[in-house]
PDB file of N, CA and C in Angstrom:
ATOM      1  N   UNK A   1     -19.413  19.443 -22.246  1.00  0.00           N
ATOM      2  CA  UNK A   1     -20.744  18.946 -22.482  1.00  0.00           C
ATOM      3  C   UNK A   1     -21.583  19.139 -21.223  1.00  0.00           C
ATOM      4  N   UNK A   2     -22.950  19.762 -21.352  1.00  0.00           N
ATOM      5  CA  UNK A   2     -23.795  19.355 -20.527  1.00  0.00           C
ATOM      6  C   UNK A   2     -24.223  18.437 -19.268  1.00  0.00           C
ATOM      7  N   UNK A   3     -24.524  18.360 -18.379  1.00  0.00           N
ATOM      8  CA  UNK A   3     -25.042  17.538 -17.427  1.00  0.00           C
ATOM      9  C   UNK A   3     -26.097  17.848 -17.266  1.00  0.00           C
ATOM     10  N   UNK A   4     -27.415  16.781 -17.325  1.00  0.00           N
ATOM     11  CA  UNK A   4     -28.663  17.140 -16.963  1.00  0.00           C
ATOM     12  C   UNK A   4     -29.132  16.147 -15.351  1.00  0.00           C
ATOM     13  N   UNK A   5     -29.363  17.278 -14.754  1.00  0.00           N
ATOM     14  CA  UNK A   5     -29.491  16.464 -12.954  1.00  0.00           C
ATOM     15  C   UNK A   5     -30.623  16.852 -12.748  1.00  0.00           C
ATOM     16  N   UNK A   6     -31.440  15.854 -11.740  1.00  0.00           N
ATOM     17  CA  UNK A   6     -32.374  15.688 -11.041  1.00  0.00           C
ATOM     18  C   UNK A   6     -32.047  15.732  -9.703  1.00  0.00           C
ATOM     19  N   UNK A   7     -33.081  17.054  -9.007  1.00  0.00           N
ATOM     20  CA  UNK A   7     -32.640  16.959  -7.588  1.00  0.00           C
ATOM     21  C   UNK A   7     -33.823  17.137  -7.010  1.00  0.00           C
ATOM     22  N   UNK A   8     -33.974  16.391  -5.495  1.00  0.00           N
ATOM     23  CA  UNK A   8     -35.186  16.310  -4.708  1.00  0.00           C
ATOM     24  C   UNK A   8     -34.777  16.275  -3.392  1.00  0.00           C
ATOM     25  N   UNK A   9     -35.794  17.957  -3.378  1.00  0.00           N
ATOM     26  CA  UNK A   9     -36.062  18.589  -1.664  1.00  0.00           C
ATOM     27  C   UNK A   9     -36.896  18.434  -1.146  1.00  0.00           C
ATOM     28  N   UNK A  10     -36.697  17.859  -0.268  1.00  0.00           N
ATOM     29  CA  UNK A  10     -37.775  17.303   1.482  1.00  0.00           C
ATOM     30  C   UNK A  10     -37.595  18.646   2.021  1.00  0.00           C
ATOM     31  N   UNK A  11     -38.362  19.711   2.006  1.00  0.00           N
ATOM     32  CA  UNK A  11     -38.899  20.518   3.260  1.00  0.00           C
ATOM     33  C   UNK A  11     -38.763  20.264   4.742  1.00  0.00           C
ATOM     34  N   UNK A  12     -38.205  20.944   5.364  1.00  0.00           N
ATOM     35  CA  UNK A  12     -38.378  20.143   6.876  1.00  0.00           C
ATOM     36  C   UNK A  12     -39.277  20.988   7.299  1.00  0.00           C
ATOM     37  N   UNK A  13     -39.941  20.391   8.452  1.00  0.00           N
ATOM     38  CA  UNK A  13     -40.931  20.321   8.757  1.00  0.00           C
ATOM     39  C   UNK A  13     -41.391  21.929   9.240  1.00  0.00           C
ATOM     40  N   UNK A  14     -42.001  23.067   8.644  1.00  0.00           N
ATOM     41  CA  UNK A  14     -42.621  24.066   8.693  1.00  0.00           C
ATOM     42  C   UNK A  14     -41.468  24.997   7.897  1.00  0.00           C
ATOM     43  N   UNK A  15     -40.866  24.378   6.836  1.00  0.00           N
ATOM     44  CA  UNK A  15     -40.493  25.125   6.005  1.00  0.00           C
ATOM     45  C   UNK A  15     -40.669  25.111   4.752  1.00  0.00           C
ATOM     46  N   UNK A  16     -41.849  24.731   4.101  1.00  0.00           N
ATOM     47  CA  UNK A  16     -42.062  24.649   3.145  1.00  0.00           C
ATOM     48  C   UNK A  16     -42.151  25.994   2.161  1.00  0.00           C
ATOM     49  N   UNK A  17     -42.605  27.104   2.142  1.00  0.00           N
ATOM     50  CA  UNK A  17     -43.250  28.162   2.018  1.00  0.00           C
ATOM     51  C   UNK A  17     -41.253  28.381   1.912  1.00  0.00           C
ATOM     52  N   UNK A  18     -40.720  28.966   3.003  1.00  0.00           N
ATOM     53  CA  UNK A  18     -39.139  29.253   2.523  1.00  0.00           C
ATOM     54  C   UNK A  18     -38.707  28.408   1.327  1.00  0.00           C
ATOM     55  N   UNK A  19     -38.902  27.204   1.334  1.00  0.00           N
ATOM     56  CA  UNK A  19     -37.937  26.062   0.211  1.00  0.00           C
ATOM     57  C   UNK A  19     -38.706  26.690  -1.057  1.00  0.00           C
ATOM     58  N   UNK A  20     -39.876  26.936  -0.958  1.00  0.00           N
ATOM     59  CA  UNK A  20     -40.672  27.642  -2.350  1.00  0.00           C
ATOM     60  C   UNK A  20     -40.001  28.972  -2.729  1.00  0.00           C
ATOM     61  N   UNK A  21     -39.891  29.481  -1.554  1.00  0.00           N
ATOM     62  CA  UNK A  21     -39.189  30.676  -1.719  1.00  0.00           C
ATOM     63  C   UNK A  21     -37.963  31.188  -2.489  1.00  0.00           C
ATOM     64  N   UNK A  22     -36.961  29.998  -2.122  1.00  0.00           N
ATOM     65  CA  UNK A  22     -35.295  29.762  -2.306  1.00  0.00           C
ATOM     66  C   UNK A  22     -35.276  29.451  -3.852  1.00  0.00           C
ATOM     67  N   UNK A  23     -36.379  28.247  -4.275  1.00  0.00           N
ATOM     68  CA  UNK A  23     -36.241  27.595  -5.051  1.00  0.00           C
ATOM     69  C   UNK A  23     -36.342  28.670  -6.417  1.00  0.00           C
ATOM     70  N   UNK A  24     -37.436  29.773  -6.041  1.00  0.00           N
ATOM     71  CA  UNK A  24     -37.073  30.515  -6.991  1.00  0.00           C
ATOM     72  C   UNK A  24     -36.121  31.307  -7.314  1.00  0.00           C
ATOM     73  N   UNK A  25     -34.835  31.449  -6.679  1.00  0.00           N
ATOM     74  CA  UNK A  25     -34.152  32.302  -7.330  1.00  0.00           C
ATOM     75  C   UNK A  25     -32.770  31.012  -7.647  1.00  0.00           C
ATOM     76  N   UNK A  26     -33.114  29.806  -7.424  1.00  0.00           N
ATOM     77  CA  UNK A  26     -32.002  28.790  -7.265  1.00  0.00           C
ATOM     78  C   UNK A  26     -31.059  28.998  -9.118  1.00  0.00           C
ATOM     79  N   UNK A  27     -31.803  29.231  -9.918  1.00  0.00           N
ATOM     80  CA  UNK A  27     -31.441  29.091 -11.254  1.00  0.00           C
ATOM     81  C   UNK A  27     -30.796  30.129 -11.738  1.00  0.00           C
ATOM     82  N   UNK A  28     -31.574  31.143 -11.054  1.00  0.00           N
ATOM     83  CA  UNK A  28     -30.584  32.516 -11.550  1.00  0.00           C
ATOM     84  C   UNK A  28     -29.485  32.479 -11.053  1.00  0.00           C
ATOM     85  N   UNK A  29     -28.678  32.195  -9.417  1.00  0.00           N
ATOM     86  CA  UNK A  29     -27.973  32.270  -8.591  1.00  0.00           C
ATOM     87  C   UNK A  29     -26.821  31.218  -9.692  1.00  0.00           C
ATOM     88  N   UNK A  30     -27.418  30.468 -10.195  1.00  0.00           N
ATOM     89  CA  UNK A  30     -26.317  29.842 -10.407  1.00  0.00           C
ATOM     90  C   UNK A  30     -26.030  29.833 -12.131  1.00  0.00           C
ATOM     91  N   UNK A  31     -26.861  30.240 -12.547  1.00  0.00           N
ATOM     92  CA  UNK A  31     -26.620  30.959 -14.110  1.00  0.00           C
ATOM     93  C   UNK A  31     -25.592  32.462 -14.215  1.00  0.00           C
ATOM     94  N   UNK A  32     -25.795  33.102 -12.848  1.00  0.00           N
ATOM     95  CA  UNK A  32     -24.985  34.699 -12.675  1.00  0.00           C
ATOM     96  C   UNK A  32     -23.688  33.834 -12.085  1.00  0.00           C
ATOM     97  N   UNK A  33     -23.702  32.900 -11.949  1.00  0.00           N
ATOM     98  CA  UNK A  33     -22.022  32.420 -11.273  1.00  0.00           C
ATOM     99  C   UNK A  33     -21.387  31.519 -12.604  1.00  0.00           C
ATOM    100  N   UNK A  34     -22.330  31.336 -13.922  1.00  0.00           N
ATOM    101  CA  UNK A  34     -21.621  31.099 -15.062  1.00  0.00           C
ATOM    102  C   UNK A  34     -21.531  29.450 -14.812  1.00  0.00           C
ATOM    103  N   UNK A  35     -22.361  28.983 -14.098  1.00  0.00           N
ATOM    104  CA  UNK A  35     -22.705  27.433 -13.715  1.00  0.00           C
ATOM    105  C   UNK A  35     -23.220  26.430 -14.413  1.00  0.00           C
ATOM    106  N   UNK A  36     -24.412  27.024 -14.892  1.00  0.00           N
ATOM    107  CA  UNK A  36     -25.486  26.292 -15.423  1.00  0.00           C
ATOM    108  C   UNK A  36     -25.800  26.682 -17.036  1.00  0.00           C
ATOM    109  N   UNK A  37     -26.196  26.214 -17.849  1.00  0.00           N
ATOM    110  CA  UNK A  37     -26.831  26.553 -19.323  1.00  0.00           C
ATOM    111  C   UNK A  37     -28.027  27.255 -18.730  1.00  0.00           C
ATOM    112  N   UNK A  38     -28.650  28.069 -20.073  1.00  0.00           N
ATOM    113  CA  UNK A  38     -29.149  28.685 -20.585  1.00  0.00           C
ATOM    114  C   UNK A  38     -30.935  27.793 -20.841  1.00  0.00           C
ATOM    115  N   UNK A  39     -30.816  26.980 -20.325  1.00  0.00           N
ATOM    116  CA  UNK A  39     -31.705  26.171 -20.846  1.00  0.00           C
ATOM    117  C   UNK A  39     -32.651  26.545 -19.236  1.00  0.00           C
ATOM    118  N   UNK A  40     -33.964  26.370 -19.602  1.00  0.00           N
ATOM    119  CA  UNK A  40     -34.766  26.208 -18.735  1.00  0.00           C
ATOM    120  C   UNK A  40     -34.798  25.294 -17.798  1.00  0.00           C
ATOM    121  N   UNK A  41     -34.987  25.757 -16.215  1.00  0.00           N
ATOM    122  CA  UNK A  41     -35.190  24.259 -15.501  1.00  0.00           C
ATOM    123  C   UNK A  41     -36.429  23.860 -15.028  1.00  0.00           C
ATOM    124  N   UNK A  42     -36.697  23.324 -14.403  1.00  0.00           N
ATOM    125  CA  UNK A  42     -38.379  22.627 -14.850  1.00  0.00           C
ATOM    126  C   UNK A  42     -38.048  22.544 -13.157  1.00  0.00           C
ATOM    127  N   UNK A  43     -39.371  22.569 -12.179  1.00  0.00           N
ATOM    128  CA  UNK A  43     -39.456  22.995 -11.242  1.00  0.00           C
ATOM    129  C   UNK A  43     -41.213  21.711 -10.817  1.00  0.00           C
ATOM    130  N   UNK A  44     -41.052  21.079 -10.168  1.00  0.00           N
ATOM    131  CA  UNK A  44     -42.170  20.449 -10.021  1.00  0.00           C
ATOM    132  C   UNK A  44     -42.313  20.292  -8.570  1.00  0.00           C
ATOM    133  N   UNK A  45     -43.514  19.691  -8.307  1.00  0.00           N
ATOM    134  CA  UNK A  45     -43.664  19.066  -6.399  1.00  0.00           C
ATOM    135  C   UNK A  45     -44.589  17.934  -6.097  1.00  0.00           C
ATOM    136  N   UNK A  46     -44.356  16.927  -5.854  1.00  0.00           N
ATOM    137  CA  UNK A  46     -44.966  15.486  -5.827  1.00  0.00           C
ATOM    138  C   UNK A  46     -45.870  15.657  -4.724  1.00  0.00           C
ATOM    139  N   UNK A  47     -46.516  14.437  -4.536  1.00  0.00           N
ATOM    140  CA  UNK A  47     -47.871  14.612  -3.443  1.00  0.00           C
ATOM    141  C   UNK A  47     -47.902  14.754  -2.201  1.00  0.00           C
ATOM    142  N   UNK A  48     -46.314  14.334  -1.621  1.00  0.00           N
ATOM    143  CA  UNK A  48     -45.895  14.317  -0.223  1.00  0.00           C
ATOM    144  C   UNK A  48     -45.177  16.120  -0.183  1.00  0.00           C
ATOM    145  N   UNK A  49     -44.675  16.996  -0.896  1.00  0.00           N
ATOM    146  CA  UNK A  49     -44.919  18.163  -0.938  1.00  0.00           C
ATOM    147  C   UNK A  49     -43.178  18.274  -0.836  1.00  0.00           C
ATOM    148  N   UNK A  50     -43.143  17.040  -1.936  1.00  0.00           N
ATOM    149  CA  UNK A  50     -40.863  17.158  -2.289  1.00  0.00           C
ATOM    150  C   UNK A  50     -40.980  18.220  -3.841  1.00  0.00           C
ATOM    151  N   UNK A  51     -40.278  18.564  -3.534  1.00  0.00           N
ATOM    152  CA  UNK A  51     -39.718  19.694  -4.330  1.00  0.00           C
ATOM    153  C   UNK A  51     -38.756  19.401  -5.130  1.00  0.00           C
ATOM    154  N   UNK A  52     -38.989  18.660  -6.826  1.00  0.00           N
ATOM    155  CA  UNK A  52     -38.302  17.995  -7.807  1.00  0.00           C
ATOM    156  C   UNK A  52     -37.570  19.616  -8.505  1.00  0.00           C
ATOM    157  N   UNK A  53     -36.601  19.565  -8.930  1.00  0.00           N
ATOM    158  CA  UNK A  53     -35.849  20.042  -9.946  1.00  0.00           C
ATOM    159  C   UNK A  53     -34.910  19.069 -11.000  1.00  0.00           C
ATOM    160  N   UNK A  54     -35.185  20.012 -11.914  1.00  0.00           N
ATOM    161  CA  UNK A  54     -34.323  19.364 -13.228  1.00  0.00           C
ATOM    162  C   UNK A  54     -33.679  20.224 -14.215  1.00  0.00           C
ATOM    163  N   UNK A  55     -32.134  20.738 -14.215  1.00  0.00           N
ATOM    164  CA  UNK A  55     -31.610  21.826 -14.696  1.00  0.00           C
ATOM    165  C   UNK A  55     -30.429  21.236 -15.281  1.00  0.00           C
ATOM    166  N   UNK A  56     -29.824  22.133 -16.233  1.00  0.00           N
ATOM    167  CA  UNK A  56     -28.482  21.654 -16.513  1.00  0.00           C
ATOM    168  C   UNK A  56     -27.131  22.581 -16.511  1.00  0.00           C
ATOM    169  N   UNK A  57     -26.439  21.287 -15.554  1.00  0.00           N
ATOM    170  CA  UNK A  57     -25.054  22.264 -15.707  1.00  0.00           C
ATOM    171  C   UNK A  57     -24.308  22.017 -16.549  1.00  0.00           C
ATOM    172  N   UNK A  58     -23.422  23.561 -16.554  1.00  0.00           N
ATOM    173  CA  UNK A  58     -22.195  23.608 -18.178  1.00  0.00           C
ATOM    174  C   UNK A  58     -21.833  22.314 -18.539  1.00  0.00           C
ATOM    175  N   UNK A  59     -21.114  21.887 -17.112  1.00  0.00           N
ATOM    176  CA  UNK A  59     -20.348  20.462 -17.820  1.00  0.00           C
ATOM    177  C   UNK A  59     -19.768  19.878 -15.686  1.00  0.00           C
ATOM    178  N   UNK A  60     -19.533  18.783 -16.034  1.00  0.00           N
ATOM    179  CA  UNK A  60     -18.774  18.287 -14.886  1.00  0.00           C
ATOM    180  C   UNK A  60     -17.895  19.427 -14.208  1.00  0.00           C
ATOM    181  N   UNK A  61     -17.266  19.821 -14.797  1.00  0.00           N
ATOM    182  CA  UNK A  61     -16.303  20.894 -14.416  1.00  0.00           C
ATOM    183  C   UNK A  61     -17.110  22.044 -13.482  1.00  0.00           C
ATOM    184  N   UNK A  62     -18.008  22.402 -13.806  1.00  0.00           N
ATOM    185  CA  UNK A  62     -19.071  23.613 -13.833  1.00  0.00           C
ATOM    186  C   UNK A  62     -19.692  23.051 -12.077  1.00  0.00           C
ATOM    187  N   UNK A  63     -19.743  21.888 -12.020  1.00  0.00           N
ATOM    188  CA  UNK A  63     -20.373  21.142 -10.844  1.00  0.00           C
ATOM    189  C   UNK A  63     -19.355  21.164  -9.803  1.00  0.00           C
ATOM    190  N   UNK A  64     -18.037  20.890 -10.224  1.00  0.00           N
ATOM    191  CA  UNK A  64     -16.753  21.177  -9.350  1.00  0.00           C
ATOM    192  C   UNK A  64     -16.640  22.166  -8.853  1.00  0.00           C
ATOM    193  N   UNK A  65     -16.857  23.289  -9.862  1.00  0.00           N
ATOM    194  CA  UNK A  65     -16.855  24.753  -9.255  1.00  0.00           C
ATOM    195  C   UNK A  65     -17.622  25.096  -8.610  1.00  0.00           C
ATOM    196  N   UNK A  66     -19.081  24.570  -8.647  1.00  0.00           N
ATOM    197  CA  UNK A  66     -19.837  25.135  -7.758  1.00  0.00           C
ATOM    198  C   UNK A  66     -19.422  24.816  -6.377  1.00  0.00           C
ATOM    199  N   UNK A  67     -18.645  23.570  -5.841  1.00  0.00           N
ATOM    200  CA  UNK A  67     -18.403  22.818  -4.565  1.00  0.00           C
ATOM    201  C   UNK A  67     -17.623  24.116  -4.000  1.00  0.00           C
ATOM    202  N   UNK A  68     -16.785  25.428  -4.653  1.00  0.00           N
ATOM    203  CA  UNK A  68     -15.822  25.954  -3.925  1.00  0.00           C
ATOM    204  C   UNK A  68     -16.362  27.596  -4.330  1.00  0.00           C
ATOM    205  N   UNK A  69     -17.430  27.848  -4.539  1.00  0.00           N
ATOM    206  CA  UNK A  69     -17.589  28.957  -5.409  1.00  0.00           C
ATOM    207  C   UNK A  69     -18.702  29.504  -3.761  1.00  0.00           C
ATOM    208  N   UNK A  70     -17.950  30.344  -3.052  1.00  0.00           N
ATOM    209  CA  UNK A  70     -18.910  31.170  -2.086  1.00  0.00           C
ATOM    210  C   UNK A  70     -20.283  31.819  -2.549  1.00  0.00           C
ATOM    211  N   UNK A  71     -20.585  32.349  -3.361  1.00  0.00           N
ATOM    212  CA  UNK A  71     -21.853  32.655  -3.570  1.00  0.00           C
ATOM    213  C   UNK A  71     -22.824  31.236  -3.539  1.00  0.00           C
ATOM    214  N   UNK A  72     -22.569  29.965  -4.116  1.00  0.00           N
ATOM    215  CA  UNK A  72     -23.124  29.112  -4.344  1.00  0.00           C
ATOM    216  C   UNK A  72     -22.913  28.200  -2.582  1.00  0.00           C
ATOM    217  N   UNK A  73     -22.007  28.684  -2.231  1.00  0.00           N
ATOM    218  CA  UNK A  73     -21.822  27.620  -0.973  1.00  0.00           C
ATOM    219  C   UNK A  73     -23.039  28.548   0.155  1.00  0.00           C
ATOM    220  N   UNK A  74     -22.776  29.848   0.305  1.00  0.00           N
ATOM    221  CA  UNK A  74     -23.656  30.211   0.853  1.00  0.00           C
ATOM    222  C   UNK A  74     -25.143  29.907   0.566  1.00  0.00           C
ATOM    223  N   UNK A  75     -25.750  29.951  -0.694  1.00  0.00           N
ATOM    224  CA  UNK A  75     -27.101  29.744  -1.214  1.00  0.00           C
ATOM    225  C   UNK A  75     -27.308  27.937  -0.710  1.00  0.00           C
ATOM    226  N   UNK A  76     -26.251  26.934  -0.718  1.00  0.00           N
ATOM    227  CA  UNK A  76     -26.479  25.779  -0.137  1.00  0.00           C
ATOM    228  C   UNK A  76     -26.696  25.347   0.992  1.00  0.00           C
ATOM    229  N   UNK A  77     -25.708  26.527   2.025  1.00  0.00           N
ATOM    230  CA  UNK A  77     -25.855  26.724   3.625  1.00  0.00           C
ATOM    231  C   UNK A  77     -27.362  27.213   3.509  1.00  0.00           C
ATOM    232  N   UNK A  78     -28.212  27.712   2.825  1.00  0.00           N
ATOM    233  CA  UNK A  78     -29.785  28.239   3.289  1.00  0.00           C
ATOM    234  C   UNK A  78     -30.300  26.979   3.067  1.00  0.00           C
ATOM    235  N   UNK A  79     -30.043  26.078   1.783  1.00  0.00           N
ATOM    236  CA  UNK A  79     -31.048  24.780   1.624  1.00  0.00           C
ATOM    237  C   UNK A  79     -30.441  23.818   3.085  1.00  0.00           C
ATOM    238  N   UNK A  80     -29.594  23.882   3.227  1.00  0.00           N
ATOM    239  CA  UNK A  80     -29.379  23.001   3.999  1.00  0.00           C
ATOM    240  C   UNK A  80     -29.904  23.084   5.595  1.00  0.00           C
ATOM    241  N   UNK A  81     -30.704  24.465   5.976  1.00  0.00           N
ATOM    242  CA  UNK A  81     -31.137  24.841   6.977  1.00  0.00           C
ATOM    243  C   UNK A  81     -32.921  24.086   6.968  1.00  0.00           C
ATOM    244  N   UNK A  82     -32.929  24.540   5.573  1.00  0.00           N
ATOM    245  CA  UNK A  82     -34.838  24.223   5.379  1.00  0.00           C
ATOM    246  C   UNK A  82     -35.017  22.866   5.105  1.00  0.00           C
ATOM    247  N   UNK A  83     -34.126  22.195   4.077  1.00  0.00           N
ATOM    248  CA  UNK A  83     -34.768  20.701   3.555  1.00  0.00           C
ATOM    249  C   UNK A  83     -33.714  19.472   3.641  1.00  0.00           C
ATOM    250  N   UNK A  84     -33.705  18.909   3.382  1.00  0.00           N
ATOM    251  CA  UNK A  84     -33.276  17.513   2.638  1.00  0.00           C
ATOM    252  C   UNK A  84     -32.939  17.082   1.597  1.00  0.00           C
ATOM    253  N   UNK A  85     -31.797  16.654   1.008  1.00  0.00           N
ATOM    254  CA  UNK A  85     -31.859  16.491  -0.389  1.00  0.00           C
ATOM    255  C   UNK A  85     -31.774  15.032  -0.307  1.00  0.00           C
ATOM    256  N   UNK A  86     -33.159  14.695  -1.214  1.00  0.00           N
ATOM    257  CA  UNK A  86     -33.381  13.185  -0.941  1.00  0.00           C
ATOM    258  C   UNK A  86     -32.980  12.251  -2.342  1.00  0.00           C
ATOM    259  N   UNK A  87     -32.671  11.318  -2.614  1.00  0.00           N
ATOM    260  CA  UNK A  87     -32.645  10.422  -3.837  1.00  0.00           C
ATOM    261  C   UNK A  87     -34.085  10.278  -4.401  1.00  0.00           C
ATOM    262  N   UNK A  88     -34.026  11.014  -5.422  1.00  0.00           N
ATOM    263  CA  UNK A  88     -35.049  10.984  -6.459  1.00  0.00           C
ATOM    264  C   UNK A  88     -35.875   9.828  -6.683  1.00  0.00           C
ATOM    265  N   UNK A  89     -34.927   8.859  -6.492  1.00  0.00           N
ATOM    266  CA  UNK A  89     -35.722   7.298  -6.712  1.00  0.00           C
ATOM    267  C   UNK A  89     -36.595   7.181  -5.530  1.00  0.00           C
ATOM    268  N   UNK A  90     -36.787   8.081  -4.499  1.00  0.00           N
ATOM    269  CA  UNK A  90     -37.434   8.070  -3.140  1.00  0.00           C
ATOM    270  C   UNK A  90     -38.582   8.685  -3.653  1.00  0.00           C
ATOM    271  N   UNK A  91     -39.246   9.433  -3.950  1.00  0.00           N
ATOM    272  CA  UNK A  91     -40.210  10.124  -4.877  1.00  0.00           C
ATOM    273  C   UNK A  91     -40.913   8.983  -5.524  1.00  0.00           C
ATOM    274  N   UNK A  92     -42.305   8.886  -4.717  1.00  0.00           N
ATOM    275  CA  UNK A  92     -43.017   7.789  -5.294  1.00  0.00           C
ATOM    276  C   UNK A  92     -43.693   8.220  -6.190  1.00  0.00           C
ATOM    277  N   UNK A  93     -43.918   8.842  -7.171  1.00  0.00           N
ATOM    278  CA  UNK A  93     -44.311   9.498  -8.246  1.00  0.00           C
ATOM    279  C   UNK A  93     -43.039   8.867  -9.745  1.00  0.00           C
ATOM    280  N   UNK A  94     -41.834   8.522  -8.969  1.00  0.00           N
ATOM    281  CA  UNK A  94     -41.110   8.147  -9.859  1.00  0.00           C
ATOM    282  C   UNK A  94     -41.097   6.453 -10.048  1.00  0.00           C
ATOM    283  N   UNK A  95     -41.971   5.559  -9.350  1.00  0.00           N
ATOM    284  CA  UNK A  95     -41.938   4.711  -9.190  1.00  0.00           C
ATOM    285  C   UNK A  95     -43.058   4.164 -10.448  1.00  0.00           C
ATOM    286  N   UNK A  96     -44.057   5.225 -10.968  1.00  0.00           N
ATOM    287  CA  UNK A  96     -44.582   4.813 -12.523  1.00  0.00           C
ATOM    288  C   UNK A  96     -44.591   4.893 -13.498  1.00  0.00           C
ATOM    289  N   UNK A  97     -44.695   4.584 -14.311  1.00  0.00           N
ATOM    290  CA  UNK A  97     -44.356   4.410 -15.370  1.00  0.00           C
ATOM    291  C   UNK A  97     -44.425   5.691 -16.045  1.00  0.00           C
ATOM    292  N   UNK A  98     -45.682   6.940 -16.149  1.00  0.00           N
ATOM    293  CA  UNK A  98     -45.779   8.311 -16.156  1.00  0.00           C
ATOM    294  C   UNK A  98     -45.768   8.951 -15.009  1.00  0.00           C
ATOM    295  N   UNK A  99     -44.800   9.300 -14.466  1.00  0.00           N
ATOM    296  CA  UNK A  99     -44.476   9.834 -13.442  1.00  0.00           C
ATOM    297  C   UNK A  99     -45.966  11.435 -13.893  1.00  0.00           C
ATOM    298  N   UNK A 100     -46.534  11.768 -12.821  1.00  0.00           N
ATOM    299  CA  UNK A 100     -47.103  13.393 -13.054  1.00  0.00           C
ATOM    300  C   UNK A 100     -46.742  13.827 -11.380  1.00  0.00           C
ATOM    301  N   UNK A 101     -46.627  15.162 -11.611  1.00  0.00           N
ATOM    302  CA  UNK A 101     -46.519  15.922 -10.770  1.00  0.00           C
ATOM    303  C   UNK A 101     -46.873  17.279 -11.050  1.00  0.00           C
ATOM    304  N   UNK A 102     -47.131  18.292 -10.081  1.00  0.00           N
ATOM    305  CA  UNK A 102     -47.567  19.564  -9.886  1.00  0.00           C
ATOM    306  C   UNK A 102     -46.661  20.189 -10.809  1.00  0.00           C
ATOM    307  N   UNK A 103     -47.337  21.483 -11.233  1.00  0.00           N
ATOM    308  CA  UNK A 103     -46.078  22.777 -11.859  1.00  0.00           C
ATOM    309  C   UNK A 103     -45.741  23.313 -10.478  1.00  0.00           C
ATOM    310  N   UNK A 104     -44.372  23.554 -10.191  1.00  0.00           N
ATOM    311  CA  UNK A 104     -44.511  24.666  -9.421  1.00  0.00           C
ATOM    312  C   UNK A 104     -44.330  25.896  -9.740  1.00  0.00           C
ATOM    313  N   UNK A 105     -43.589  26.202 -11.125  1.00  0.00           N
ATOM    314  CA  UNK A 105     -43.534  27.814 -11.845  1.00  0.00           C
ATOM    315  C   UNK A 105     -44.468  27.510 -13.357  1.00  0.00           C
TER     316      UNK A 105
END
């Protein structure tokens, strides 16, 4: 079964423009490693300039694999150079009741 996750990137500080960068190929990278469904992921950016995603992987299992799967560990060593991965509940946009935020694709 499915997993549907929410994840939120803090940019560090003069890398924003790269994290935009990364973020677009984040879905393919991990759809060509047989990771993720088929389903669209939704790509947004709140007012402080965090970088929301929302995608789904195959299944729990699929999330395990990614922890040991080199193509994916490398693509994490780049996020982990540019941003932050912050708790979503930190995203004050999620704190109302209609959360809105930017498209970013």
């Amino acid at each position: 079964m499915g997993r549907i996750v929410v994840v939120a990137y803090k940019a560090k500080p003069g890398k924003l423009i790269e994290l935009k960068s990364l973020m677009k190929t984040h879905a393919d990278t991990l759809r060509n490693e047989e990771l993720v469904t088929e389903r669209a992921s939704i790509i947004m950016q709140s007012t402080d300039e965090t970088i929301i995603e929302i995608f789904e992987w195959k299944s729990k299992q699929a999330i395990e694999e990614a922890h040991i799967n080199p193509v994916v560990q490398e693509m994490w060593g780049k996020y982990f150079e540019i941003c932050e991965f912050i708790p979503a509940g930190e995203v004050t946009e999620f704190s109302e009741m209609f959360s809105e935020f930017t498209p970013f694709n």
